[in-house]
C-alpha atoms as a PDB file:
ATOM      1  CA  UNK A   1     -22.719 -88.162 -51.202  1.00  0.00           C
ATOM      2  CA  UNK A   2     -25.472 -90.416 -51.310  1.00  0.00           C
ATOM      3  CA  UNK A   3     -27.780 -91.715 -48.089  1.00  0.00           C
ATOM      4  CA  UNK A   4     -25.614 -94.456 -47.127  1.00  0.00           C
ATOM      5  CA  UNK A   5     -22.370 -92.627 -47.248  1.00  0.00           C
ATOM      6  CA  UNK A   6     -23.867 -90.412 -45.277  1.00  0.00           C
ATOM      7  CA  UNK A   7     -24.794 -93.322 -42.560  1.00  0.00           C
ATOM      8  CA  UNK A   8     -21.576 -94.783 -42.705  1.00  0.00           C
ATOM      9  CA  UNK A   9     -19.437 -91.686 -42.036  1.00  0.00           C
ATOM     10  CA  UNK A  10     -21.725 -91.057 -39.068  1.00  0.00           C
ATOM     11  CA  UNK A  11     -21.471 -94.297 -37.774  1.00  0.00           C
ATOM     12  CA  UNK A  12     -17.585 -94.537 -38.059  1.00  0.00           C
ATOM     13  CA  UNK A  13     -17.408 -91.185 -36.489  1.00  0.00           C
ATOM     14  CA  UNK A  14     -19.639 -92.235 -33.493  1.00  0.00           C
ATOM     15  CA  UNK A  15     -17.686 -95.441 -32.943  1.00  0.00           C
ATOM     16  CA  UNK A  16     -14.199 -93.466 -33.522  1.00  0.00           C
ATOM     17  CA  UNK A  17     -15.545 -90.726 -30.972  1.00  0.00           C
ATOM     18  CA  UNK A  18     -16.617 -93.151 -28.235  1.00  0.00           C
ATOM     19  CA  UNK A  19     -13.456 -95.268 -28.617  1.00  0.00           C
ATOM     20  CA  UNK A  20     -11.499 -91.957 -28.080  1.00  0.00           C
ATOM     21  CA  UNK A  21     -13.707 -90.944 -24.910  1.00  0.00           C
ATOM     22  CA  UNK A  22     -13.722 -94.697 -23.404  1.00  0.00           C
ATOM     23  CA  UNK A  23     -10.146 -94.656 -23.546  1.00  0.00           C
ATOM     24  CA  UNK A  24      -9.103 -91.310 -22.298  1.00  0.00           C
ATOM     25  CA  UNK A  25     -11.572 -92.257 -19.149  1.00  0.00           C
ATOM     26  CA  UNK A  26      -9.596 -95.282 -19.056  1.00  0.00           C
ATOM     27  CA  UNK A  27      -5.904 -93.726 -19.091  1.00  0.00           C
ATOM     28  CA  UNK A  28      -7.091 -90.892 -16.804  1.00  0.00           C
ATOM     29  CA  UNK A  29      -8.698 -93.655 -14.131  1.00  0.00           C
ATOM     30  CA  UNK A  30      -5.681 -95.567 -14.685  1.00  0.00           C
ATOM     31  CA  UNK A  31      -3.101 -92.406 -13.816  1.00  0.00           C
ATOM     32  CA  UNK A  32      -5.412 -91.846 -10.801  1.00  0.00           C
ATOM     33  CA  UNK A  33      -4.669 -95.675  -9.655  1.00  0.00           C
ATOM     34  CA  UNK A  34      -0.909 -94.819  -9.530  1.00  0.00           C
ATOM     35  CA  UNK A  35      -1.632 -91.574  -7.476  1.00  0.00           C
ATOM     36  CA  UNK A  36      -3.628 -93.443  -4.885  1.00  0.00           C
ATOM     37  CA  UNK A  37      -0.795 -95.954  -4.909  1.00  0.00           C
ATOM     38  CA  UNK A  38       1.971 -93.907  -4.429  1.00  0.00           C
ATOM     39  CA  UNK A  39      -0.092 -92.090  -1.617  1.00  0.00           C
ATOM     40  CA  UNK A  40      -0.572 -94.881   0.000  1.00  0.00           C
ATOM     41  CA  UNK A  41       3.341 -96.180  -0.035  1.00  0.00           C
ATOM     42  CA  UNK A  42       4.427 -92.548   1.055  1.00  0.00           C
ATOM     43  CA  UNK A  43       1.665 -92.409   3.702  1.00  0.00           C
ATOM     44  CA  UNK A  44       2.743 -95.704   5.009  1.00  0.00           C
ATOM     45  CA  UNK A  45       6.755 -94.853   4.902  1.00  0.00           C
ATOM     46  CA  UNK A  46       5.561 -91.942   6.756  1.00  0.00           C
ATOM     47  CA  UNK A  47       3.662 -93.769   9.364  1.00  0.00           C
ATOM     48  CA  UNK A  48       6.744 -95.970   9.997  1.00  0.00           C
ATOM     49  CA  UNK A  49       9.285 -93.068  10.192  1.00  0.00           C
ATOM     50  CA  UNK A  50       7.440 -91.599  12.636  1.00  0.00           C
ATOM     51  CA  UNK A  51       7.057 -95.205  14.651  1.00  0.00           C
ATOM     52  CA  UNK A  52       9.201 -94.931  18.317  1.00  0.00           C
ATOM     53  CA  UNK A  53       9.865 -98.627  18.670  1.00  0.00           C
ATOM     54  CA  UNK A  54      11.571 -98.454  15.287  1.00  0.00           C
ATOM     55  CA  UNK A  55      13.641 -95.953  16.674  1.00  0.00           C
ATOM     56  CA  UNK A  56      16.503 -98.459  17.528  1.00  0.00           C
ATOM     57  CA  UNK A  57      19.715 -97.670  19.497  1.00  0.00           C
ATOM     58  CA  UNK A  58      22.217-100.270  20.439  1.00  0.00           C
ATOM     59  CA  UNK A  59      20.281-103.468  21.488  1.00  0.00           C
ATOM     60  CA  UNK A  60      20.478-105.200  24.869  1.00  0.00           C
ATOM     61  CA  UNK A  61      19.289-107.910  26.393  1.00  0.00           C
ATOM     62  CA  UNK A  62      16.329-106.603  28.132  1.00  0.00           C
ATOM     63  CA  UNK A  63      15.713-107.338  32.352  1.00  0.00           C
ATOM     64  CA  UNK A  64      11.750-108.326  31.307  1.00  0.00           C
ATOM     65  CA  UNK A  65      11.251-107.345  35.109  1.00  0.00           C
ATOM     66  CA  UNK A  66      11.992-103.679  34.152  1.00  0.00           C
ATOM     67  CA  UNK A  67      10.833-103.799  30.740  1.00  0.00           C
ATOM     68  CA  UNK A  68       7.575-105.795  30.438  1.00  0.00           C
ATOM     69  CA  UNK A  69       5.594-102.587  30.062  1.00  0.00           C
ATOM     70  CA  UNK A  70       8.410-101.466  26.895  1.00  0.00           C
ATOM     71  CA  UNK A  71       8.157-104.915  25.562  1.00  0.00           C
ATOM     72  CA  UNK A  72       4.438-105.077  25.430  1.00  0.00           C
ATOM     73  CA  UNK A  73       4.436-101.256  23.657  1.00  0.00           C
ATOM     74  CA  UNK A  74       7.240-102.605  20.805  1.00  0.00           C
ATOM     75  CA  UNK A  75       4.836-105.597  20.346  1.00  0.00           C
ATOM     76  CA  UNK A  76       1.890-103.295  19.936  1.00  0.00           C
ATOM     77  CA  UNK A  77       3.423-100.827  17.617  1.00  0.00           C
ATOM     78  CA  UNK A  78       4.717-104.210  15.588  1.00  0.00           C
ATOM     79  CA  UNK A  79       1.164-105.329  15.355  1.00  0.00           C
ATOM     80  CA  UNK A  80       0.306-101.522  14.792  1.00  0.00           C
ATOM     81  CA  UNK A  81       3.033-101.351  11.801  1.00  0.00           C
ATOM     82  CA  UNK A  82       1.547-104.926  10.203  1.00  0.00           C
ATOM     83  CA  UNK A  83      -1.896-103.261  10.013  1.00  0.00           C
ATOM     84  CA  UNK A  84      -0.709-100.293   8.127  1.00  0.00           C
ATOM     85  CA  UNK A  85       1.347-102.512   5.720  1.00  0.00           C
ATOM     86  CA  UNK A  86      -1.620-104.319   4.948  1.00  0.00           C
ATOM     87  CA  UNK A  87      -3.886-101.017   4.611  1.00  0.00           C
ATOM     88  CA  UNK A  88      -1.307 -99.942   1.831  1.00  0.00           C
ATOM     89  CA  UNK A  89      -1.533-102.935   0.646  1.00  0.00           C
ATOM     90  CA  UNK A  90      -4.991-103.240  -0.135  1.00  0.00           C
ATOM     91  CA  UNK A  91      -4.882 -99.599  -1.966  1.00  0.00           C
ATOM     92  CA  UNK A  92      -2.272-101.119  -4.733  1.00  0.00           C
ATOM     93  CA  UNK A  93      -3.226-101.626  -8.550  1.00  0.00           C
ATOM     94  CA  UNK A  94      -3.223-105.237  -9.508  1.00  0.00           C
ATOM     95  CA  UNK A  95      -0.175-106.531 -10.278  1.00  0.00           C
ATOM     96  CA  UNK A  96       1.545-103.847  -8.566  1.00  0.00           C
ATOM     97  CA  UNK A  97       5.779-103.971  -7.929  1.00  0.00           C
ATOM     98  CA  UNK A  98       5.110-102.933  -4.374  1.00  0.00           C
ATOM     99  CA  UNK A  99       3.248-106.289  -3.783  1.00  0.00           C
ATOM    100  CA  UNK A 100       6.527-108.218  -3.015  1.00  0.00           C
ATOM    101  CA  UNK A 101       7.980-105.434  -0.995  1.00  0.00           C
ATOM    102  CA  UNK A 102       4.644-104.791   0.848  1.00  0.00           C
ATOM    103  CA  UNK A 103       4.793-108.741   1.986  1.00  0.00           C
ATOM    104  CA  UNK A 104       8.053-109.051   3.087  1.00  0.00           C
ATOM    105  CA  UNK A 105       7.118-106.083   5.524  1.00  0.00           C
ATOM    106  CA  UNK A 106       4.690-107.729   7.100  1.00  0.00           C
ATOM    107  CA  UNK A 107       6.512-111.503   6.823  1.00  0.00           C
ATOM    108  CA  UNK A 108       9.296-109.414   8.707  1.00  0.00           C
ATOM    109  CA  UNK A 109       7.094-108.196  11.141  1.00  0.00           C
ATOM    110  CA  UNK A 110       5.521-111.587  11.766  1.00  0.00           C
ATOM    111  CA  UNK A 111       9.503-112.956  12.624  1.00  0.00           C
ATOM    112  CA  UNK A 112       9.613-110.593  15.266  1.00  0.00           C
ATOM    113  CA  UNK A 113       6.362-111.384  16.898  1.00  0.00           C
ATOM    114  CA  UNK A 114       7.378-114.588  16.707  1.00  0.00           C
ATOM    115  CA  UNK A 115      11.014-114.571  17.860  1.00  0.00           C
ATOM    116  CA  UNK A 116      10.219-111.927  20.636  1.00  0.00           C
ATOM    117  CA  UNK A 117       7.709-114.630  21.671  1.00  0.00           C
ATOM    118  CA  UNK A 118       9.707-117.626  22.312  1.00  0.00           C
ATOM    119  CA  UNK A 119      12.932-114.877  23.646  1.00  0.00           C
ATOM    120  CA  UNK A 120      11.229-111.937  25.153  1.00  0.00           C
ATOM    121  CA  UNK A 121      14.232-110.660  26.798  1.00  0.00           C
ATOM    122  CA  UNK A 122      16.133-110.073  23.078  1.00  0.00           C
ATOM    123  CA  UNK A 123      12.930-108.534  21.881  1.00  0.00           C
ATOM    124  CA  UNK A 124      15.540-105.442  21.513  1.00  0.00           C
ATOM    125  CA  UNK A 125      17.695-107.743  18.967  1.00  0.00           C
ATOM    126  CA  UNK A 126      14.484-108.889  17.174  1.00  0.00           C
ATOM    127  CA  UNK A 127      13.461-105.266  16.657  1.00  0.00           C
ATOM    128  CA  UNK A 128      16.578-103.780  15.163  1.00  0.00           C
ATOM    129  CA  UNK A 129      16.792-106.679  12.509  1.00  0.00           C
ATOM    130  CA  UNK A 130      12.674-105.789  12.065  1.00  0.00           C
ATOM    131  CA  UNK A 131      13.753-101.900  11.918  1.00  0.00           C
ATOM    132  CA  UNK A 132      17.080-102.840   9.500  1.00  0.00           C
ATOM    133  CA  UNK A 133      14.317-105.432   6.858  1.00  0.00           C
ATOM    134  CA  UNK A 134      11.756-102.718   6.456  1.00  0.00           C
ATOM    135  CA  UNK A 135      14.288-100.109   6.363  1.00  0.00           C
ATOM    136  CA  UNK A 136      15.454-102.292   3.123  1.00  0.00           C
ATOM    137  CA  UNK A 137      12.226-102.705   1.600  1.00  0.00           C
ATOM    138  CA  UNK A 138      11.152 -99.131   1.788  1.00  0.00           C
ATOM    139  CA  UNK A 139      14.736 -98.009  -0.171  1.00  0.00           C
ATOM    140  CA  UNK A 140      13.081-100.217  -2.562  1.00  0.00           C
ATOM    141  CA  UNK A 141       9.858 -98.816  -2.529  1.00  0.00           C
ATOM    142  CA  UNK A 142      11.475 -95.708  -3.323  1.00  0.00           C
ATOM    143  CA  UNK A 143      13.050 -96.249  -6.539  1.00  0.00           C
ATOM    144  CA  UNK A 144       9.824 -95.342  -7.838  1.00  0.00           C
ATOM    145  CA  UNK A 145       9.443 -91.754  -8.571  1.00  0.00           C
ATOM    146  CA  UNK A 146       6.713 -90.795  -6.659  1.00  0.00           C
ATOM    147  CA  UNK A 147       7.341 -92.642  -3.463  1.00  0.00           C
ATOM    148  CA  UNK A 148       9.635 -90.643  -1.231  1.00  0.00           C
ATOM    149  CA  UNK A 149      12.386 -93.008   0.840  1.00  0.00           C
ATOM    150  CA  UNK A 150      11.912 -92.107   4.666  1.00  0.00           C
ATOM    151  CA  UNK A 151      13.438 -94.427   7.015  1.00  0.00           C
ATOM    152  CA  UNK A 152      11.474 -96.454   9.870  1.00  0.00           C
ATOM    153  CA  UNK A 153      11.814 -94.542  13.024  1.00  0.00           C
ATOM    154  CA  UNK A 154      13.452 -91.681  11.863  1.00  0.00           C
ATOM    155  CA  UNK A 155      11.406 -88.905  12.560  1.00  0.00           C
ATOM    156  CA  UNK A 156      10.209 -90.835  16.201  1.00  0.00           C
ATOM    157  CA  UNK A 157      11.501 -87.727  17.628  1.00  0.00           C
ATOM    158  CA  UNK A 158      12.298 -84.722  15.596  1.00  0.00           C
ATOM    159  CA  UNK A 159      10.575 -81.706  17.278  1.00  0.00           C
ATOM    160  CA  UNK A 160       9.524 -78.432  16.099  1.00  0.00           C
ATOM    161  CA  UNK A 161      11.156 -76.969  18.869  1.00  0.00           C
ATOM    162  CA  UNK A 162      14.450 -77.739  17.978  1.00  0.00           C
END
């Protein structure tokens, strides 16, 4: 082998070596992404199972004399529940599937701000159709198969002393 041969077999195997390390780091900070995504989702579906207001019996027109102080907590734990959405929201990968579901979460919670607003005594109504949307879009979140399905308000009240 002469000088040059030398150079270029060097030189490819330099280039070919860096191309394998730059993408490995890439696939490897890519797969770490996804885990900080799917952390995220199951952090939040874990945050909402264990929300009280989402914890929904059989609604009933509320007496807002006798409730004001219930109605005020449900609106706080709504507003409560839209800042979590958005904090897993902003841990997604671009172009991320949970995008859509993430946003109709926090569209859903929006309705009942608003509804409970203008109707204060059916706030109860407005919160089981809230509990029944994100109830939806977290069986959707949990097709994938590291998000684990938990439903909102679920856990509210399981106790370790049962």
């Amino acid at each position: 082998m002469d000088f040059w041969e030398q150079i270029a077999i060097g030189f490819i195997g330099t280039v070919a070596g860096a191309t394998i390390a730059l993408l490995s780091n890439w696939l490897a900070s890519r797969s770490q992404a996804h885990f900080k995504e799917a952390a995220a989702l199951n952090g939040l579906l874990l945050d909402l199972s264990l929300k009280r207001a989402l914890n929904v019996g059989t609604p009933l027109i509320a007496d807002l004399r006798a409730t004001a102080a219930d109605f005020g907590r449900c609106k706080e734990s709504v507003l409560d529940t839209r800042g979590l959405i958005r904090e897993a929201r902003i841990q997604l990968t671009p172009n991320s599937g949970a995008f859509d579901h993430l946003a109709r979460m926090a569209g859903a919670c929006n309705l009942f701000l608003h509804k409970s607003g203008i109707k204060p005594e059916k706030y109860q109504f407005y919160l089981a159709v809230l509990q029944s949307q994100l109830d939806d879009e977290a069986r959707s979140l949990a097709t994938s198969k590291r998000v684990t399905y938990r439903s909102p308000g679920k856990s509210a009240y399981l106790s370790a002393m049962d």
